[in-house]
C-alpha atoms as a PDB file:
ATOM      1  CA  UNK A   1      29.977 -48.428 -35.911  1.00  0.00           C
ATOM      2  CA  UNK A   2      31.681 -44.849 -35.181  1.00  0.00           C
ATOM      3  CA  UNK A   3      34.490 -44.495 -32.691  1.00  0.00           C
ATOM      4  CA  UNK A   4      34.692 -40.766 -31.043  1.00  0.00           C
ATOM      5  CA  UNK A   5      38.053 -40.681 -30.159  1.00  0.00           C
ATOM      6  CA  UNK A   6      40.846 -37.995 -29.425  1.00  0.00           C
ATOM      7  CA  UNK A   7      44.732 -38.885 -30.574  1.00  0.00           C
ATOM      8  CA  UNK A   8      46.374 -40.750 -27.242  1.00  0.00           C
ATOM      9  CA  UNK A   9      43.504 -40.085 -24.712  1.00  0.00           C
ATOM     10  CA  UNK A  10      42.136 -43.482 -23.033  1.00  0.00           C
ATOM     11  CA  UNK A  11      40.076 -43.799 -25.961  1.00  0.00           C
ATOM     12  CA  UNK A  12      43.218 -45.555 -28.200  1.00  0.00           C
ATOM     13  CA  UNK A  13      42.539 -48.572 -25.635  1.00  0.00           C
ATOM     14  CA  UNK A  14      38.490 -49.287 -27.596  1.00  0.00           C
ATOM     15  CA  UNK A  15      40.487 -48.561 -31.098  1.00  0.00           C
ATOM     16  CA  UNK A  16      43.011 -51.271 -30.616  1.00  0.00           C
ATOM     17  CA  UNK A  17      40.041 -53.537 -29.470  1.00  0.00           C
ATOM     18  CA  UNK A  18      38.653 -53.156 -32.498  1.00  0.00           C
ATOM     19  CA  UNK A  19      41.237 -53.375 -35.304  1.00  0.00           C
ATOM     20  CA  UNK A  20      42.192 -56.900 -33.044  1.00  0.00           C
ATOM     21  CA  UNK A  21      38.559 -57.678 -33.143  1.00  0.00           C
ATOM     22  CA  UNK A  22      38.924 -57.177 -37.147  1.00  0.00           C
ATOM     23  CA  UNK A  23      35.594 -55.220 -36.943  1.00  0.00           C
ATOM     24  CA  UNK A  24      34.279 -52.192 -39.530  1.00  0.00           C
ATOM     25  CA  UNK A  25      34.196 -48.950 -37.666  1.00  0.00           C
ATOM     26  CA  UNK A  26      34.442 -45.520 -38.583  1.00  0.00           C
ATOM     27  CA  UNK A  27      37.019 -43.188 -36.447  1.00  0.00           C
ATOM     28  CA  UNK A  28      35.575 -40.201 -35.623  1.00  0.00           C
ATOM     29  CA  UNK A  29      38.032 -37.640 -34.284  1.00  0.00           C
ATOM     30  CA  UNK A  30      37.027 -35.003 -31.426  1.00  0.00           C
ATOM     31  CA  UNK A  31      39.392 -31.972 -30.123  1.00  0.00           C
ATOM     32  CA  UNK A  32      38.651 -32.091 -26.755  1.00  0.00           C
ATOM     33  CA  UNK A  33      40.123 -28.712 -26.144  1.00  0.00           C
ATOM     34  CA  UNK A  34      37.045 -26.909 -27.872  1.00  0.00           C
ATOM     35  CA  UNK A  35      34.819 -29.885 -27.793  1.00  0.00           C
ATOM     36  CA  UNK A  36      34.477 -30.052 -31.488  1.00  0.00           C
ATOM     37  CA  UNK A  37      33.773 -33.294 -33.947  1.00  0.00           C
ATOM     38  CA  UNK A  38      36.789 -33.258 -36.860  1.00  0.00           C
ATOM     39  CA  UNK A  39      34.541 -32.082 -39.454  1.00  0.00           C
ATOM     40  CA  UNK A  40      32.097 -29.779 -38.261  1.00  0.00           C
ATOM     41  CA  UNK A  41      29.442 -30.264 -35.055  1.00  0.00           C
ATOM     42  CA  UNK A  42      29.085 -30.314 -31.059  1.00  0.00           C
ATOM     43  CA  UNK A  43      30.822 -33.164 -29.245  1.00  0.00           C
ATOM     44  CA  UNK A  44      28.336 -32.607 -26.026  1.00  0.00           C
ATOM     45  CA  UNK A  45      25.857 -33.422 -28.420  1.00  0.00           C
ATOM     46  CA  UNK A  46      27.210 -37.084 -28.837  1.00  0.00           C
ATOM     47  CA  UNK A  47      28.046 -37.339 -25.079  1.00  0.00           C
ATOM     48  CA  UNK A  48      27.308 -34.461 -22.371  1.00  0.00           C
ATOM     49  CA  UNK A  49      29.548 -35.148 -20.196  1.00  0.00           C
ATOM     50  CA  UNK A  50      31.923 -34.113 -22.745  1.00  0.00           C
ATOM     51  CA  UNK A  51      35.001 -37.088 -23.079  1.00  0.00           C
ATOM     52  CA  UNK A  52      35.908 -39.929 -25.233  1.00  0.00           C
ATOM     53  CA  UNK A  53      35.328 -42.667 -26.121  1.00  0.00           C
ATOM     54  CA  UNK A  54      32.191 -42.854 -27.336  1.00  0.00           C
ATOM     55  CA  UNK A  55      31.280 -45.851 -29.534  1.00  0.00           C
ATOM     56  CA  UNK A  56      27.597 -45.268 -31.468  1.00  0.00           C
ATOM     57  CA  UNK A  57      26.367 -48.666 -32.935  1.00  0.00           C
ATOM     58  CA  UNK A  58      24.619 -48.827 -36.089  1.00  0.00           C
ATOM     59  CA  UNK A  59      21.143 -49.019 -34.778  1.00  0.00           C
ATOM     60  CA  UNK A  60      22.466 -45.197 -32.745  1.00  0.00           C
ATOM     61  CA  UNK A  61      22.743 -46.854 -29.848  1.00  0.00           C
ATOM     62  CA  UNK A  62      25.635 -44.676 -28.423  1.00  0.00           C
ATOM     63  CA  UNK A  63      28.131 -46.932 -25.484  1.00  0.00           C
ATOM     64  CA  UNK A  64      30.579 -44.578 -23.110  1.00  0.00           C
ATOM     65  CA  UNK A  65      33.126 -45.273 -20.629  1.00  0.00           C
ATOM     66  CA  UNK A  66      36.112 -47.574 -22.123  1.00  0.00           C
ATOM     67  CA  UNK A  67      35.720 -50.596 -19.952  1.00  0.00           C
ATOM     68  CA  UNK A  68      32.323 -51.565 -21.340  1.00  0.00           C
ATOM     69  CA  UNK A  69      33.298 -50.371 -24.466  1.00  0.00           C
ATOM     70  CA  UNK A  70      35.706 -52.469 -25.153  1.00  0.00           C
ATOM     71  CA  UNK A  71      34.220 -56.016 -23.306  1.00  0.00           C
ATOM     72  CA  UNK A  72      31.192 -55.216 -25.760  1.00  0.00           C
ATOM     73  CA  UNK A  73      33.531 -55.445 -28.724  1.00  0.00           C
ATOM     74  CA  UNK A  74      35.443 -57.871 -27.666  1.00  0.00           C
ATOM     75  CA  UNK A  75      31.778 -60.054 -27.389  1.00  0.00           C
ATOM     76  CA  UNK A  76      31.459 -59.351 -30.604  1.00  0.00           C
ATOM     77  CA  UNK A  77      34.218 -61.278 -31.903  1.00  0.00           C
ATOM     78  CA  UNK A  78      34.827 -64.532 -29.964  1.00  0.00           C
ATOM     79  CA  UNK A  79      36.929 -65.689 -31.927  1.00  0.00           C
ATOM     80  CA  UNK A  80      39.560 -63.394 -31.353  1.00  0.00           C
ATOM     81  CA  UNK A  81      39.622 -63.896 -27.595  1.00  0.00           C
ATOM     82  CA  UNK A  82      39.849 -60.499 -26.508  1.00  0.00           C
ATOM     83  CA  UNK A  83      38.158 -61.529 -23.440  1.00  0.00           C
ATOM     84  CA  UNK A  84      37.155 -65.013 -21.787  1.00  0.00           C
ATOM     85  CA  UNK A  85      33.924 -66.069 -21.994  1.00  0.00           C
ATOM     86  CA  UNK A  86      31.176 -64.271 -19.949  1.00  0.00           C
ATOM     87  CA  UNK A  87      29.967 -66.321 -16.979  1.00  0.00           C
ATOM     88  CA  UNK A  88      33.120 -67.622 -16.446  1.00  0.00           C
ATOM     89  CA  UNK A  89      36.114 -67.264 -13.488  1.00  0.00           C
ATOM     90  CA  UNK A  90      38.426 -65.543 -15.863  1.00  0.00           C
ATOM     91  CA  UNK A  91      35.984 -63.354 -17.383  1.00  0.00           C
ATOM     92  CA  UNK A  92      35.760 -61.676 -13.929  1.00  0.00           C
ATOM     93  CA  UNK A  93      39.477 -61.915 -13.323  1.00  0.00           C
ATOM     94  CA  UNK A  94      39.954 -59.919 -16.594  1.00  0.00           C
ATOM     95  CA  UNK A  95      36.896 -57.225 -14.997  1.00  0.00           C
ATOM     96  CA  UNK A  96      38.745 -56.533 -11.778  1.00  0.00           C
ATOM     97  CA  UNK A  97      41.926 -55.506 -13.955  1.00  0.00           C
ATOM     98  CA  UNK A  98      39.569 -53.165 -15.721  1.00  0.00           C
ATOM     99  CA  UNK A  99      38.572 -52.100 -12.574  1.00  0.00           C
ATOM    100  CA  UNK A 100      41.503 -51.352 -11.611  1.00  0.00           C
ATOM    101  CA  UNK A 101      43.127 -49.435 -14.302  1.00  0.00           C
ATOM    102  CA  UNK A 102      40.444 -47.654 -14.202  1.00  0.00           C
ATOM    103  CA  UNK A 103      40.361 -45.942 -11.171  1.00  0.00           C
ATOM    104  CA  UNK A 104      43.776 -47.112  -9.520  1.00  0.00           C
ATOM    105  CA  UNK A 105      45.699 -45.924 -12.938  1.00  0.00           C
ATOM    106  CA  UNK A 106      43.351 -44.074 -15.330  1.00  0.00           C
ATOM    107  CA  UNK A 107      42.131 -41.577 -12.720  1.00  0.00           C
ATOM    108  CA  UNK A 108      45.450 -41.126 -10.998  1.00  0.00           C
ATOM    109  CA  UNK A 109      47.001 -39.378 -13.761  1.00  0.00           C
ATOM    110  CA  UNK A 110      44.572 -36.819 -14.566  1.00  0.00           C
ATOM    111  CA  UNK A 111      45.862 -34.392 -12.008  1.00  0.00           C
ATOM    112  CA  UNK A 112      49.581 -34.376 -14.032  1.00  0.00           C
ATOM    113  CA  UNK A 113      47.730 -33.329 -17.217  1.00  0.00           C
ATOM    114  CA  UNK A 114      45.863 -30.328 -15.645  1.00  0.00           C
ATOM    115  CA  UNK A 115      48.463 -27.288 -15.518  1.00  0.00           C
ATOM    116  CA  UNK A 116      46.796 -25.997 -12.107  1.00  0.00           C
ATOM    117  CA  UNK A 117      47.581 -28.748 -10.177  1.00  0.00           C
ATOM    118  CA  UNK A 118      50.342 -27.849  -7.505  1.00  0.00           C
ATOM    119  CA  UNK A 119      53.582 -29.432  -8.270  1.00  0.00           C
ATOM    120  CA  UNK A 120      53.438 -30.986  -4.580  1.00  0.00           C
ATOM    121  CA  UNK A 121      50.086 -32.437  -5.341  1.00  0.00           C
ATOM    122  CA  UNK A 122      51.816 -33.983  -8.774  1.00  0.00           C
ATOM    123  CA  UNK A 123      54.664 -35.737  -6.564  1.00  0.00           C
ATOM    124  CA  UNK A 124      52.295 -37.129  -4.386  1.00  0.00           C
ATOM    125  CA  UNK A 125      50.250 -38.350  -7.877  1.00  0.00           C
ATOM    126  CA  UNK A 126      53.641 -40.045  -9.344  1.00  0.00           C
ATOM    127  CA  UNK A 127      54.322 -41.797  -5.969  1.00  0.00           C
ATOM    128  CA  UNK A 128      50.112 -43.583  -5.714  1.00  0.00           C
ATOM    129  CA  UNK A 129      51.427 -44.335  -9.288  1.00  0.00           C
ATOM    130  CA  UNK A 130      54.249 -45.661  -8.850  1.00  0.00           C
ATOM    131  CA  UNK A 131      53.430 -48.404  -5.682  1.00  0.00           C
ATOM    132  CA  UNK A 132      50.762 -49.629  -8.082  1.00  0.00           C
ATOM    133  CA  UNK A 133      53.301 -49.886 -10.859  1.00  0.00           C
ATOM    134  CA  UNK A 134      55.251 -51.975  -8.223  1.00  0.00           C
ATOM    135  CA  UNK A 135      52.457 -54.246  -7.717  1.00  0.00           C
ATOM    136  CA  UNK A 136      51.638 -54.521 -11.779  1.00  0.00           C
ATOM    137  CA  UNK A 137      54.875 -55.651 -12.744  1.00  0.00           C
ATOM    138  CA  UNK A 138      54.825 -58.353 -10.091  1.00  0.00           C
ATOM    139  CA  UNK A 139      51.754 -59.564 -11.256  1.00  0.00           C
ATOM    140  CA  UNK A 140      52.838 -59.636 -15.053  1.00  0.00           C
ATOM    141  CA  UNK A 141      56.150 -61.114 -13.683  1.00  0.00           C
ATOM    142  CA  UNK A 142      56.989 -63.381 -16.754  1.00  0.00           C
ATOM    143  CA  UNK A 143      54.455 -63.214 -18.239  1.00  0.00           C
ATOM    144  CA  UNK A 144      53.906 -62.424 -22.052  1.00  0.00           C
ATOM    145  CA  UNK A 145      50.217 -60.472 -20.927  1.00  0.00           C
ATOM    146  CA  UNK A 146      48.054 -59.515 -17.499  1.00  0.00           C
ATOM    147  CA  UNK A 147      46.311 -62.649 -17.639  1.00  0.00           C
ATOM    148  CA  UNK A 148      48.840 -65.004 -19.271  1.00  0.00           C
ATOM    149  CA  UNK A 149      50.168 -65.533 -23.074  1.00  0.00           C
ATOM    150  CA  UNK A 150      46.899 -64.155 -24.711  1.00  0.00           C
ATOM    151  CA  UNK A 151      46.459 -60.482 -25.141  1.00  0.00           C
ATOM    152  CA  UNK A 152      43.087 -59.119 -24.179  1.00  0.00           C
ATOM    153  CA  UNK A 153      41.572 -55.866 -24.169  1.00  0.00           C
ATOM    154  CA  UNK A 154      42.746 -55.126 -20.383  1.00  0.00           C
ATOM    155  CA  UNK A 155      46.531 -54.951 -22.181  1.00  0.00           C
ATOM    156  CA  UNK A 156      45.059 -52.371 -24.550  1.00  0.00           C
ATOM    157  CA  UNK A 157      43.802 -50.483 -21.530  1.00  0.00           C
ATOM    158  CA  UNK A 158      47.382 -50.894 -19.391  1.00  0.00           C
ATOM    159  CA  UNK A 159      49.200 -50.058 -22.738  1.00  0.00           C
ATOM    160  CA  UNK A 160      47.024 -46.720 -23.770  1.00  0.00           C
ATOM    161  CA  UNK A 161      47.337 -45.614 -19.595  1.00  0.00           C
ATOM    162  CA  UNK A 162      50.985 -46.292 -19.248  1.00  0.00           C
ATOM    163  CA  UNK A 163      51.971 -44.283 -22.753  1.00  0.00           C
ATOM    164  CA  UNK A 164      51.095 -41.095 -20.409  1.00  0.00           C
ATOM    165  CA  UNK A 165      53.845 -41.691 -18.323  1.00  0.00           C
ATOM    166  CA  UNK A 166      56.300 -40.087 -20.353  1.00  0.00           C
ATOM    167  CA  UNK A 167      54.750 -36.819 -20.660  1.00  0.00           C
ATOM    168  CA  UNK A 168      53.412 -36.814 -17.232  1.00  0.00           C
ATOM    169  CA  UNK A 169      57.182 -37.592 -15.998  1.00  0.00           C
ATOM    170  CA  UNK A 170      56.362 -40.465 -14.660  1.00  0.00           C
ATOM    171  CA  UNK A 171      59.618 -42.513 -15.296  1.00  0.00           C
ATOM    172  CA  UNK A 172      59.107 -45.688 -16.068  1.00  0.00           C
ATOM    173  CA  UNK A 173      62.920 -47.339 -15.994  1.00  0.00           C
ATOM    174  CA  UNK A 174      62.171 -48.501 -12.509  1.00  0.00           C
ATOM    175  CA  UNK A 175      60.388 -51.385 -13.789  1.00  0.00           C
ATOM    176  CA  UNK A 176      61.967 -53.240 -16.447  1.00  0.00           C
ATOM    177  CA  UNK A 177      59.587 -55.573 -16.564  1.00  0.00           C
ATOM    178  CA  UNK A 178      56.685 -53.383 -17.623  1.00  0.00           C
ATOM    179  CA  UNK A 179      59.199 -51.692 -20.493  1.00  0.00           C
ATOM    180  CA  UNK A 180      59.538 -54.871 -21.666  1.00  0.00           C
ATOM    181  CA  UNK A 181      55.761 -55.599 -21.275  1.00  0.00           C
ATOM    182  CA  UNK A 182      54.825 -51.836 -23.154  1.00  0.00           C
ATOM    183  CA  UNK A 183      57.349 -52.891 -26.319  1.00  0.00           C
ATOM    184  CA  UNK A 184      56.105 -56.435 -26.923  1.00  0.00           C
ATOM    185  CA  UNK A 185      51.994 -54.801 -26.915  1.00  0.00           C
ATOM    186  CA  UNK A 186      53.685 -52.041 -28.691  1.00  0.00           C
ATOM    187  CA  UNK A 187      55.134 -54.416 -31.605  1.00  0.00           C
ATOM    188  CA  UNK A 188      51.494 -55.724 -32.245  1.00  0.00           C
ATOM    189  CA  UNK A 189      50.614 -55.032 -35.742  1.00  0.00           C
ATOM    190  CA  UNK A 190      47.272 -54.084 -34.591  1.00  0.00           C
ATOM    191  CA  UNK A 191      48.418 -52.082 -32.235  1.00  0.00           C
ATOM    192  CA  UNK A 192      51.032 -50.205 -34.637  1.00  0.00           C
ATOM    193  CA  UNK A 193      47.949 -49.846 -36.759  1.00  0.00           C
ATOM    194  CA  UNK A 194      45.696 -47.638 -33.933  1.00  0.00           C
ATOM    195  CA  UNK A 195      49.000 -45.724 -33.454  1.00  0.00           C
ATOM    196  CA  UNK A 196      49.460 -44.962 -36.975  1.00  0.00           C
ATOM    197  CA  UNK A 197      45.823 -43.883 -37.411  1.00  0.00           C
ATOM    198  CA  UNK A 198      45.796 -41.230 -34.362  1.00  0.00           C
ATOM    199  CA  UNK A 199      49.042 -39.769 -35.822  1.00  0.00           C
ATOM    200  CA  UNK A 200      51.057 -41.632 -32.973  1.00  0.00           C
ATOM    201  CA  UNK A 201      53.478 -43.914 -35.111  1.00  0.00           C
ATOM    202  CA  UNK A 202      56.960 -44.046 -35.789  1.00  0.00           C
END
């Protein structure tokens, strides 16, 4: 398998899915400033639209968007229960938190990246961020993990989201709780290992 990814976009979340998932992949690193594979060729030719991730299997079969991404990894390694079984009530507990990372975090913070966006429009981007921070950390509460004391893949997504909030000066020392929460995913070997790889360690 390949990974397309770019160093700290969402695409860190499918990387840490697989070095917990202890599966063989190839990293395969894109700039997308000029939309260029590390290496030589055209990223739009792996995916048109143009972003990471992009995970191409071995028979070419190319998956996008990061929460199918990483559920189909995480299927293909019970054993390391990156996700609950399909079928059952916590498998689609652990889908609505991909859900909503997705487009109730994930989305949210593109406007702070993008250096047209009118500083008002920004304040009004930290503040829908920061009420569903509120709710988040009352969920995790004490709690090791969003669903209980076993990681999954929708920590990997929280984790890779929240590390924007630093540069997008979001400030996270309102919630205690969720610095707390971002150190112990943090600490994960696995985790320090993705890091590491995108030039993002220590």
């Amino acid at each position: 398998m390949k990974l397309y990814f770019a160093p700290g976009a969402c695409s860190l979340s499918p990387h840490i899915a697989l070095r917990e998932a202890g599966l063989a992949f190839t990293p395969v690193k894109v700039n997308l400033k000029t939309h260029q594979i590390d290496g030589g060729g055209d990223f739009y030719a792996v995916n048109p639209r143009g972003y990471v991730p992009v995970l191409e299997l071995d028979d070419g079969t190319r998956l996008t968007e990061g929460p199918a991404i990483v559920q189909y990894i995480a299927d293909q390694s019970p054993a390391s229960k990156l996700t609950p079984a399909n079928g059952t009530i916590a498998r689609y507990q652990l889908q609505e938190w991909l859900n909503f990372i997705t487009s109730e975090l994930h989305k949210q913070y593109s406007p702070l990246f993008d250096a047209s966006t009118p500083d008002e429009v920004k304040t009004k981007q930290r503040d829908k961020l920061a009420k569903r921070y509120d709710w988040i950390a009352q969920q995790i509460g004490d709690k090791d993990y969003l669903t209980g004391s076993t990681f999954t893949v929708a920590d990997a997504y929280l984790f890779t989201v929240t590390n924007w909030a630093k540069s997008t000066g979001v400030d996270m020392a309102r919630w205690p709780v969720l610095q707390s929460y971002m150190k112990r995913v943090a600490a994960r070997p696995h985790v320090q290992e993705a890091l590491k790889a995108e030039g993002l360690g220590k």
